[in-house]
C-alpha atoms as a PDB file:
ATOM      1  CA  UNK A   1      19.580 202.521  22.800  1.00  0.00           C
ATOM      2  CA  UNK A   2      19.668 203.663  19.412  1.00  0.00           C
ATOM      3  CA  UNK A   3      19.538 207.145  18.268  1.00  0.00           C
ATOM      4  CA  UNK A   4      16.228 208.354  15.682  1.00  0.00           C
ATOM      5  CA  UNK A   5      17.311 209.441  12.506  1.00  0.00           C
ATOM      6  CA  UNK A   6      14.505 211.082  10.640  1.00  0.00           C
ATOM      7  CA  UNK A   7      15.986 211.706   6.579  1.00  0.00           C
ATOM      8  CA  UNK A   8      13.968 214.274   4.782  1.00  0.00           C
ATOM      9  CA  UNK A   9      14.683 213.987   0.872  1.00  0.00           C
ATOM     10  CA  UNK A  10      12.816 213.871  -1.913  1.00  0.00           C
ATOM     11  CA  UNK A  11      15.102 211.459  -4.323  1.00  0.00           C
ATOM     12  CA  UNK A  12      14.251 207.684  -3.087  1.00  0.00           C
ATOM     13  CA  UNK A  13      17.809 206.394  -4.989  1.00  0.00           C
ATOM     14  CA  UNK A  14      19.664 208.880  -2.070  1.00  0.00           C
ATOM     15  CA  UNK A  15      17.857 207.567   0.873  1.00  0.00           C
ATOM     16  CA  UNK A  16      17.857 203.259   0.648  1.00  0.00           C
ATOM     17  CA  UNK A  17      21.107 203.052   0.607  1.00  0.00           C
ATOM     18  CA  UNK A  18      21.457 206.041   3.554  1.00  0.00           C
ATOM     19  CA  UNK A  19      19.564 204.071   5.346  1.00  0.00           C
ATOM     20  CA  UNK A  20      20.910 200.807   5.097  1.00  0.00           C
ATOM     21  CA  UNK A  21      24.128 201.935   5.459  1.00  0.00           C
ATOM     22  CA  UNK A  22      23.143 204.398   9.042  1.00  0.00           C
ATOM     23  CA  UNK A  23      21.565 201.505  10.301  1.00  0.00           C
ATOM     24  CA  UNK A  24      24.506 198.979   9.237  1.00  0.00           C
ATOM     25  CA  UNK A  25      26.668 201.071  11.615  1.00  0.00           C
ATOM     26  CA  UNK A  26      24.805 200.057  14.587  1.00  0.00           C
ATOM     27  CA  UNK A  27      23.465 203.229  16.228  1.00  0.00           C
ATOM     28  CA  UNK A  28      21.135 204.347  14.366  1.00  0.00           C
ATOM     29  CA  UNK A  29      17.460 203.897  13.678  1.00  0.00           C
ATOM     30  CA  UNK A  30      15.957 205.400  10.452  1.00  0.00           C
ATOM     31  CA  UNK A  31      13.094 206.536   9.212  1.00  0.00           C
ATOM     32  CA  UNK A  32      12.895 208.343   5.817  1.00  0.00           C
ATOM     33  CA  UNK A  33      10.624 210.583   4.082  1.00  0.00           C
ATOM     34  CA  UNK A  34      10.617 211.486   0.564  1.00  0.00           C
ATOM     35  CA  UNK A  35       7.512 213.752   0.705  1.00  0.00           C
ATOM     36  CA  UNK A  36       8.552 217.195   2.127  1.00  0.00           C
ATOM     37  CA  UNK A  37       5.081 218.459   2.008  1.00  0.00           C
ATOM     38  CA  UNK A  38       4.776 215.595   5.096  1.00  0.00           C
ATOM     39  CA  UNK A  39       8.010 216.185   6.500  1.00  0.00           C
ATOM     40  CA  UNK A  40       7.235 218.280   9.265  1.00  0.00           C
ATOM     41  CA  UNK A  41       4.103 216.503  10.509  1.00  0.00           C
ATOM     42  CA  UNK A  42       6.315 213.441  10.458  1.00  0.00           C
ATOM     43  CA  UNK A  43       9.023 214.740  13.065  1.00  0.00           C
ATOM     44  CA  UNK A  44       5.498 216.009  14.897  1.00  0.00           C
ATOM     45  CA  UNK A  45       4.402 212.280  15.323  1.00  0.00           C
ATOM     46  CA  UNK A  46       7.748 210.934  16.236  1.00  0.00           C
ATOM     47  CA  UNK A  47      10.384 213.608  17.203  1.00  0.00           C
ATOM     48  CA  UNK A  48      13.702 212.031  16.076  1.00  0.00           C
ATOM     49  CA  UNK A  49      17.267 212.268  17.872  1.00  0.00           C
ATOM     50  CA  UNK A  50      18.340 214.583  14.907  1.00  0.00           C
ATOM     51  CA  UNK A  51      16.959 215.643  10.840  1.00  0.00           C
ATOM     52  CA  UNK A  52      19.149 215.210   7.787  1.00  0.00           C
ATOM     53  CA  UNK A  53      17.879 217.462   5.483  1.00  0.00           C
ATOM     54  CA  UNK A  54      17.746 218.154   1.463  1.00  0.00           C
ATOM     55  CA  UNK A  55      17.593 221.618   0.735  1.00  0.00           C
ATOM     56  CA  UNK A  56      16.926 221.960  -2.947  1.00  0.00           C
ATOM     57  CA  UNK A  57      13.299 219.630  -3.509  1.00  0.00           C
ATOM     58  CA  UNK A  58      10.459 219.892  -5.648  1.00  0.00           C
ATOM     59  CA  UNK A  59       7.792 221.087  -3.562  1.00  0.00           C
ATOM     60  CA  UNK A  60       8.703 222.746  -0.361  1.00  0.00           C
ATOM     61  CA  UNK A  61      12.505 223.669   0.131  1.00  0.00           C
ATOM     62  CA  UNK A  62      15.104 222.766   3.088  1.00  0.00           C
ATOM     63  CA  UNK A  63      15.096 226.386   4.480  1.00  0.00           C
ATOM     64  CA  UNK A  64      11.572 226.655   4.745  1.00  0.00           C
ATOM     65  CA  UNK A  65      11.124 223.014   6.751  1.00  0.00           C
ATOM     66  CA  UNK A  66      13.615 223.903   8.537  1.00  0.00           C
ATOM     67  CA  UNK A  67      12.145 226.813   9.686  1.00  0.00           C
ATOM     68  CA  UNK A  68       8.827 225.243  10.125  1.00  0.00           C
ATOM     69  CA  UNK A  69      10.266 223.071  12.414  1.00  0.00           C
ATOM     70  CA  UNK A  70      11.159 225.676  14.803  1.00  0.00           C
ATOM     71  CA  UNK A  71       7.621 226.919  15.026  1.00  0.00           C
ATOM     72  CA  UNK A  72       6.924 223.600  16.646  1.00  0.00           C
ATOM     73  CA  UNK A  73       7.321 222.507  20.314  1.00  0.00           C
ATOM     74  CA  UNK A  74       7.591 219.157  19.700  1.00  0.00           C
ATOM     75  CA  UNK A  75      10.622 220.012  16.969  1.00  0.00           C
ATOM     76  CA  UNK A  76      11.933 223.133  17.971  1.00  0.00           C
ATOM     77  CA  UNK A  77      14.869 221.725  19.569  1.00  0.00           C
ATOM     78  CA  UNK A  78      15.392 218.725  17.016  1.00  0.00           C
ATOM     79  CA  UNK A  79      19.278 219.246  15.932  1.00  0.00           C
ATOM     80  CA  UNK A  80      19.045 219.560  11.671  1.00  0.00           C
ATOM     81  CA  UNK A  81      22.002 218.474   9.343  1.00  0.00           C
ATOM     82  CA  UNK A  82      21.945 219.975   6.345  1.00  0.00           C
ATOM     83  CA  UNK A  83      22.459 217.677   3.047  1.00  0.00           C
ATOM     84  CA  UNK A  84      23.315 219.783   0.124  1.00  0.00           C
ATOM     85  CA  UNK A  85      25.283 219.074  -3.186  1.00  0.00           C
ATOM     86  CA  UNK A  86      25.512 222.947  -3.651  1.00  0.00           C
ATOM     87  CA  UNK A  87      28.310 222.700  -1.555  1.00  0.00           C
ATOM     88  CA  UNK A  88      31.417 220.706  -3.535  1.00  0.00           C
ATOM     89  CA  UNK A  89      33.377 218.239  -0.827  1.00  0.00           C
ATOM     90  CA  UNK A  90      36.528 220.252  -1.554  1.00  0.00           C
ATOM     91  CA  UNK A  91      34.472 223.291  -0.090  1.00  0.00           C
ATOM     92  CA  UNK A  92      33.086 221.597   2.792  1.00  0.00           C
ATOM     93  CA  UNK A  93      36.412 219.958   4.112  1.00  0.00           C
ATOM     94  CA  UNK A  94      37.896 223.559   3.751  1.00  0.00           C
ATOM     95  CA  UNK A  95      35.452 225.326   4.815  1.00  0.00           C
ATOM     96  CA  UNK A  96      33.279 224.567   8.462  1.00  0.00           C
ATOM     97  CA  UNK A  97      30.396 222.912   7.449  1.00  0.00           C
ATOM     98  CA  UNK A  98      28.440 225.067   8.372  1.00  0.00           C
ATOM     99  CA  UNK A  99      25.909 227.310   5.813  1.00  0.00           C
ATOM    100  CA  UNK A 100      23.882 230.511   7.439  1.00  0.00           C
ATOM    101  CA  UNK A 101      24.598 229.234  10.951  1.00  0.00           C
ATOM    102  CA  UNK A 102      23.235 225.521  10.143  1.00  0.00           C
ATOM    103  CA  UNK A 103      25.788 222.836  10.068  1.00  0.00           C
ATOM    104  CA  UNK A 104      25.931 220.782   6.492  1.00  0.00           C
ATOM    105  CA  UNK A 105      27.327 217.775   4.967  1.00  0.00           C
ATOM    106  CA  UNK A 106      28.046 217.643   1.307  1.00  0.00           C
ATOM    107  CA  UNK A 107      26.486 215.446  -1.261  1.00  0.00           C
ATOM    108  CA  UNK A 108      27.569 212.701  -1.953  1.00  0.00           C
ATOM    109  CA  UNK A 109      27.651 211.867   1.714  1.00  0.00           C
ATOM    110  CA  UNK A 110      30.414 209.750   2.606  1.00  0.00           C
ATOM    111  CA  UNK A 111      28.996 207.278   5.324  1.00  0.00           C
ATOM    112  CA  UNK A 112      31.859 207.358   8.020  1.00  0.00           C
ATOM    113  CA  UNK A 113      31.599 211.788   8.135  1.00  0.00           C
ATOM    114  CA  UNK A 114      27.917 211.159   8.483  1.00  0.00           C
ATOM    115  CA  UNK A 115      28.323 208.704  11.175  1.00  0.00           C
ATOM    116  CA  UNK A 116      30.773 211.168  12.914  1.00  0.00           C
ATOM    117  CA  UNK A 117      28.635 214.468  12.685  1.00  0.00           C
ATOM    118  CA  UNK A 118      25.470 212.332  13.873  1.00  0.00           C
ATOM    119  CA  UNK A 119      27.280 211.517  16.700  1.00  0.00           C
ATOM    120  CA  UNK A 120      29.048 215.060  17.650  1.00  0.00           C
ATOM    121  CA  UNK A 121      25.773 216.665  17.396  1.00  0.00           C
ATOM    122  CA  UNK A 122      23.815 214.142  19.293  1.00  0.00           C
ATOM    123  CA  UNK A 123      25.876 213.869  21.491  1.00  0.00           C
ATOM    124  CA  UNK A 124      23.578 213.587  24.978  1.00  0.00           C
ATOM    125  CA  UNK A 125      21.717 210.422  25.526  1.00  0.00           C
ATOM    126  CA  UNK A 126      19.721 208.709  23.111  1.00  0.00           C
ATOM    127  CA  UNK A 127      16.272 209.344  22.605  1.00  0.00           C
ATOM    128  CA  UNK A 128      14.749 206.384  21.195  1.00  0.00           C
END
């Protein structure tokens, strides 16, 4: 079975191709919204395998979905990733990925590091 992938970001030219290419590596289904204001009730409906998440959008930031989501029984235990171009690539391969305790991946997102943090952090079974 293939694992959910639920992408939360606002800028539609970042998530095709993230899609297309998560799903062209065979383990992953996607779903993607580009509306944070529906973001939460979204992982509500459908609780995903694992959240890649924009911090910086227009109407409701990162942080605060990502705290939402732990509010939430039905997404209070959804793993969140994180996808940030505050954070340069040469700071994230030095550094641990990892920003106030929530693990990260640098924008622009190279596919194959994507793949392999997906698959670290869902690690158990998968739940789709």
């Amino acid at each position: 079975m293939k694992k959910y992938v639920l992408v939360i970001d606002d800028e539609a030219d970042f998530t095709f191709p993230l899609k297309k290419n998560l799903e062209a590596a065979g383990a992953f289904d996607v779903t993607v919204c580009n509306d944070a204001s529906k973001a939460v009730e979204r992982a509500r409906q459908l609780p995903p395998s694992l959240i890649l998440l924009d911090i910086m959008m227009p109407s409701v930031g990162g942080e605060e979905i990502a705290v939402d989501l732990k509010r939430h029984k039905e997404t209070k235990d959804i793993p969140v990733v994180f996808l940030t171009s505050f954070v340069r690539e040469e700071e994230a391969t030095e550094g641990s990925h990892v920003i106030g305790g929530q693990l990260f991946v640098a924008k622009p997102v190279k596919i194959q590091e994507l793949v392999a943090v997906i698959e670290k952090v869902t690690s158990g079974p998968p739940t789709r």
